[in-house]
N, C-alpha and C. Protein backbone atom coordinates (compact mmCIF):
# COMPACT_ATOMS: atom_id res chain seq x y z
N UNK A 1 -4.17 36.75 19.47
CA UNK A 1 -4.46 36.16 18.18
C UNK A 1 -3.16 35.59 17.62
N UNK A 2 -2.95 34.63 16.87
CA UNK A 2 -1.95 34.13 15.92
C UNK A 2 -1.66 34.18 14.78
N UNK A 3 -1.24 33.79 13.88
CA UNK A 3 -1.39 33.21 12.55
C UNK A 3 -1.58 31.98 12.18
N UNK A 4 -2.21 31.40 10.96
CA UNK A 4 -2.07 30.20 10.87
C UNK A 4 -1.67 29.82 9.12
N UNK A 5 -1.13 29.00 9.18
CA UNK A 5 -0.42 28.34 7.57
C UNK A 5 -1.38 27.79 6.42
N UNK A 6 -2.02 28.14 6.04
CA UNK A 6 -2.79 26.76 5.32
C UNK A 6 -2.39 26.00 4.51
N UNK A 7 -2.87 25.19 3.77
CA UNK A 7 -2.45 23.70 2.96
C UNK A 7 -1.53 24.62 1.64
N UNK A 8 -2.06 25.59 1.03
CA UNK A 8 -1.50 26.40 -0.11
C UNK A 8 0.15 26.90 0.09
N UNK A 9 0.83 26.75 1.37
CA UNK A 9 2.03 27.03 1.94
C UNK A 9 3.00 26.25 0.43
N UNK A 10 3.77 27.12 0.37
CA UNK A 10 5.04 26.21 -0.60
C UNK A 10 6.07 25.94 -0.32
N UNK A 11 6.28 25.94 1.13
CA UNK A 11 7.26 25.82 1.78
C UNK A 11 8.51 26.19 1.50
N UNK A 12 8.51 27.58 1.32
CA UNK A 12 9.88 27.92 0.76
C UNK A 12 10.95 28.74 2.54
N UNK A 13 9.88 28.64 3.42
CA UNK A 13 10.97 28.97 4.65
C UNK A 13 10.91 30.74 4.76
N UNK A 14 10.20 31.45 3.88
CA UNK A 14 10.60 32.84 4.34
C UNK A 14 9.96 33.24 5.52
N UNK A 15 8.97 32.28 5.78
CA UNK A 15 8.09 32.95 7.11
C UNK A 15 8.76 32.37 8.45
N UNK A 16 9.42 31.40 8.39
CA UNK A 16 10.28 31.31 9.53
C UNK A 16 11.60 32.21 9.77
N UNK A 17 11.92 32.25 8.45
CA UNK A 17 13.08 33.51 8.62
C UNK A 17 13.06 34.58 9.36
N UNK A 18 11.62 35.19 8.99
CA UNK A 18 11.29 36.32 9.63
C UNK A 18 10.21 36.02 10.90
N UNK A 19 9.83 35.44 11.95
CA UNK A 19 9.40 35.61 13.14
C UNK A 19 10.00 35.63 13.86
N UNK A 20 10.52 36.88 15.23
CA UNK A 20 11.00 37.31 15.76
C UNK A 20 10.84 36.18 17.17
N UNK A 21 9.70 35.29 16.98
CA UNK A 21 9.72 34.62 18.73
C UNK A 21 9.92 33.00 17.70
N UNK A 22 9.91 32.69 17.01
CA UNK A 22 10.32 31.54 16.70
C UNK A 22 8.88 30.69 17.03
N UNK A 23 8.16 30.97 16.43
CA UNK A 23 6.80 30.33 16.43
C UNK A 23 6.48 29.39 15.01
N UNK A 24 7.00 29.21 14.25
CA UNK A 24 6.85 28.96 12.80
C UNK A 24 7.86 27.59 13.04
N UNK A 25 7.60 26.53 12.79
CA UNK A 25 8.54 25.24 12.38
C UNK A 25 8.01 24.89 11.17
N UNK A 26 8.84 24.14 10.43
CA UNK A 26 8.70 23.53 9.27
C UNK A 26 7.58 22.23 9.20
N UNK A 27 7.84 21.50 8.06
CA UNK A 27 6.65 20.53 7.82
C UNK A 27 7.88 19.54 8.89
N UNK A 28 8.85 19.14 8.69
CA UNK A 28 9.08 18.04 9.97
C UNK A 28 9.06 18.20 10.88
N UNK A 29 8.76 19.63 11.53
CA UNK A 29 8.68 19.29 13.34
C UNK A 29 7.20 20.06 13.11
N UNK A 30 6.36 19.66 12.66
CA UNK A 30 5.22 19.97 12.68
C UNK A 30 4.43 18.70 13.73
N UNK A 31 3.95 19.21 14.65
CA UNK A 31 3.27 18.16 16.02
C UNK A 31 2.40 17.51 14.94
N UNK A 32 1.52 18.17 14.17
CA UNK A 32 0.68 17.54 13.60
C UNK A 32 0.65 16.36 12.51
N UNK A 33 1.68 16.73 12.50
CA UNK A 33 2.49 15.39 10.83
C UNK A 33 1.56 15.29 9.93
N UNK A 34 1.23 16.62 9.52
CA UNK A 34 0.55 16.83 8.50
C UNK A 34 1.32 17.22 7.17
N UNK A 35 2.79 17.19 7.05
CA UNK A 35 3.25 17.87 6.02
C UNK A 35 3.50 19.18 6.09
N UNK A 36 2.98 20.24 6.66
CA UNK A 36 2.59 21.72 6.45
C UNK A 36 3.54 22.12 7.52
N UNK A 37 3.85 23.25 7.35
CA UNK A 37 4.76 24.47 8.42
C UNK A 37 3.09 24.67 9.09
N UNK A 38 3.72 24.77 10.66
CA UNK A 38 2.53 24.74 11.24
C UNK A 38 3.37 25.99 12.49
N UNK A 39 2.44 27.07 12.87
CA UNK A 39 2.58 28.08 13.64
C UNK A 39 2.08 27.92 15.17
N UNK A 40 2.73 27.80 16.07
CA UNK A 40 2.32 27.56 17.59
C UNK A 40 1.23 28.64 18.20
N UNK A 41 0.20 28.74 18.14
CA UNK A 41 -0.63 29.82 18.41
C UNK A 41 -0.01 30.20 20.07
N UNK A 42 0.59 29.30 20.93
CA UNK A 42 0.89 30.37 22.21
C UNK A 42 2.04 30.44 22.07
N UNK A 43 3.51 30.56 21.45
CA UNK A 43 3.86 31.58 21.04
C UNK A 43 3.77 32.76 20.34
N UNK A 44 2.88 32.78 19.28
CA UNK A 44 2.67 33.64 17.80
C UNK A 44 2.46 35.13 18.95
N UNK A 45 3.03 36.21 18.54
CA UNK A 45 2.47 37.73 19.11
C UNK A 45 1.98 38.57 17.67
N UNK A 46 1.82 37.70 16.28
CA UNK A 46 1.67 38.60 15.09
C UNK A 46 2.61 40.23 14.91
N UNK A 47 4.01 39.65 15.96
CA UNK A 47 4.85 40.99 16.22
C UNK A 47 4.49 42.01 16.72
N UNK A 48 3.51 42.01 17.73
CA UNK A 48 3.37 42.99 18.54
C UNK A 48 4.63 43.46 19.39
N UNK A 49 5.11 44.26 19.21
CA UNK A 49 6.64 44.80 19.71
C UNK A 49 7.53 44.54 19.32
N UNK A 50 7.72 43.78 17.85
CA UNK A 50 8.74 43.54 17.08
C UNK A 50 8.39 44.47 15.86
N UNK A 51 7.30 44.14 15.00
CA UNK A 51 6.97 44.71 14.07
C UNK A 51 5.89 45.18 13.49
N UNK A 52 5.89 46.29 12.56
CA UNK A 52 4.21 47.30 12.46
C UNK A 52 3.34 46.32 12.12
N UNK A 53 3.97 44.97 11.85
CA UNK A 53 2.74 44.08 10.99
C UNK A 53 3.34 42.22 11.06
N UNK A 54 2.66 41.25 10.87
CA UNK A 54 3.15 40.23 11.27
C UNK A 54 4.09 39.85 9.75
N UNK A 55 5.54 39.78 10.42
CA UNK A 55 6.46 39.62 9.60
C UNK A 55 6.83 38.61 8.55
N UNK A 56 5.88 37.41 9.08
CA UNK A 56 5.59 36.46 8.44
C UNK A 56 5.13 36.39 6.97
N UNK A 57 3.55 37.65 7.40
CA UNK A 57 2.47 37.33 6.49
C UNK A 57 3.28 38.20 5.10
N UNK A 58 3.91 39.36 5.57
CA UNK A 58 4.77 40.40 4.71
C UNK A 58 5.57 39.43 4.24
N UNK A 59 6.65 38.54 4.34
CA UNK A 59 7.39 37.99 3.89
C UNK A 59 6.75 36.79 2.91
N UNK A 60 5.80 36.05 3.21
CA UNK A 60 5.37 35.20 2.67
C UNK A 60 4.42 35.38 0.77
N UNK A 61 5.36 34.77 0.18
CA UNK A 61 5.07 34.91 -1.16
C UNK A 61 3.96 34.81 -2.29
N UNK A 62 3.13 33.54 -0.94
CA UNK A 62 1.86 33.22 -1.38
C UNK A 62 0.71 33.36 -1.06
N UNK A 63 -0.08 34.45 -2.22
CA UNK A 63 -1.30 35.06 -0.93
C UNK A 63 -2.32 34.35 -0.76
N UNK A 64 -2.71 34.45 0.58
CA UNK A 64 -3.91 33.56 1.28
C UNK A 64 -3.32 32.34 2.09
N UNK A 65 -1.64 32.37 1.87
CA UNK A 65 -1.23 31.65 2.68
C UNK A 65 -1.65 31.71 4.56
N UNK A 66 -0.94 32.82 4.72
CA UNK A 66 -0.90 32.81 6.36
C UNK A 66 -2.36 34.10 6.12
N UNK A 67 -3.14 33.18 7.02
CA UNK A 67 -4.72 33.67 7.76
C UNK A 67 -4.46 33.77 9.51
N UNK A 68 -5.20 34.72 10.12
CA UNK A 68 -5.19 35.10 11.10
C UNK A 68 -6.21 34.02 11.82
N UNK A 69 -5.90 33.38 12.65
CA UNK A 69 -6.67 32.21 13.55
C UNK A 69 -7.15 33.10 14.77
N UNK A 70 -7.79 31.63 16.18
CA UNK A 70 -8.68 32.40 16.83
C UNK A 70 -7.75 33.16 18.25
N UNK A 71 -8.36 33.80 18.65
CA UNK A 71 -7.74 34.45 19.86
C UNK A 71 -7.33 33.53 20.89
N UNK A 72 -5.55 33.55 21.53
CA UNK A 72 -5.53 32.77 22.01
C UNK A 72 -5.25 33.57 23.69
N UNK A 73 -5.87 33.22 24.83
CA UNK A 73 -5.83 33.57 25.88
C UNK A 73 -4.37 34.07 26.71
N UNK A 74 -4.61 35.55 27.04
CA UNK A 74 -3.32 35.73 27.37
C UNK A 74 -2.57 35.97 25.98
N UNK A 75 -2.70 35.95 25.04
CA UNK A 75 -1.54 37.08 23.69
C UNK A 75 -2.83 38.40 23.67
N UNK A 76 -1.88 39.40 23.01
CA UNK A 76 -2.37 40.61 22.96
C UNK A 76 -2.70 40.61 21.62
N UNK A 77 -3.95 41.08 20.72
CA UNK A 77 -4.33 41.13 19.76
C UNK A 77 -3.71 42.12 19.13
N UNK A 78 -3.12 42.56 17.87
CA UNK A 78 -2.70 44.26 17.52
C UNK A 78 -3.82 45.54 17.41
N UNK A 79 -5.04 45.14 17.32
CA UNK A 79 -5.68 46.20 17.78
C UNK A 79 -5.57 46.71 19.80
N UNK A 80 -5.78 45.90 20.00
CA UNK A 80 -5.50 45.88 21.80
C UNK A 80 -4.59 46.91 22.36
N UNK A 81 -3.17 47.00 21.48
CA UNK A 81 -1.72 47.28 21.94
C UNK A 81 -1.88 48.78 21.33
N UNK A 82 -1.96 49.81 22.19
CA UNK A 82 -2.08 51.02 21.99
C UNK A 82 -0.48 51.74 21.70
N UNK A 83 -0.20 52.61 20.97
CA UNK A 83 0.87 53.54 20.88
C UNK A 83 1.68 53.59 22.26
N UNK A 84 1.15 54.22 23.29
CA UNK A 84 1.76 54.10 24.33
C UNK A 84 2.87 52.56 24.80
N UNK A 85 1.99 51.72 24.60
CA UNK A 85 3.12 50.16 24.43
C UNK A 85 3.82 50.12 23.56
N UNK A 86 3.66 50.09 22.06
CA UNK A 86 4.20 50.13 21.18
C UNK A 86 5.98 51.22 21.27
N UNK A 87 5.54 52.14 21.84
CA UNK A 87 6.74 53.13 22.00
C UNK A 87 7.46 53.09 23.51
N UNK A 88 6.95 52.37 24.82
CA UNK A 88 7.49 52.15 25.78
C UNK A 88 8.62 51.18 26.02
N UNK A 89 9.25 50.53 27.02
CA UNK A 89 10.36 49.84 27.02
C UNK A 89 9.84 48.74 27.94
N UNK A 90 8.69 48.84 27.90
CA UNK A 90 8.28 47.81 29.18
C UNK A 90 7.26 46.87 28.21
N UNK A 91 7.71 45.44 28.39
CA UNK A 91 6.99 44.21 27.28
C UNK A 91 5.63 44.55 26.87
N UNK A 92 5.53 43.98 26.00
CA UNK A 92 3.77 43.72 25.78
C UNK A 92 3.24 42.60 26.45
N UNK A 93 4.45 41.49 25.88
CA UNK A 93 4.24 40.13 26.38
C UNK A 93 5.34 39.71 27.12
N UNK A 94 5.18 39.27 28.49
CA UNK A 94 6.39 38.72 29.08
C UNK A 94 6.26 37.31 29.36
């Protein structure tokens, strides 16, 4: 699963600050040239093995901004990723 940005974004940059795989670009390198910070769904891991929660959505100031989009093939959902991963040394995602 990913995250995704919607139009309500105010672009103030805290959600790129905080994603650990660098999935988040701004409104100019947005593929879509839509204006909007737009989130790469096959990078996004919603911090599965970085953090208890997607660091983004915690950081981000405006609620209803970042919504959870559809499952993307091959990422691990955070229900999926059991304790045992979470506390091991061996990836979730390689």
């Amino acid at each position: 699963m990913s995250v995704k940005i919607t139009d309500i974004c105010i672009a103030c940059g805290a959600c790129i600050d905080e994603c650990p795989v660098e999935a988040i670009v701004d409104d100019d390198n947005n593929p879509n040239d839509d204006g909007c910070y737009f989130v790469y769904n096959d990078k996004c891991v919603e911090c599965v093995g970085h953090n208890d929660e997607p660091a983004c959505a915690t950081a981000c100031p405006t609620e209803g901004c970042i919504v959870w989009d559809s499952i993307v093939d091959a990422q691990p959902h955070r229900d999926d990723v059991g304790e045992d991963k979470r506390t091991s040394h061996t990836p979730v995602v390689e």
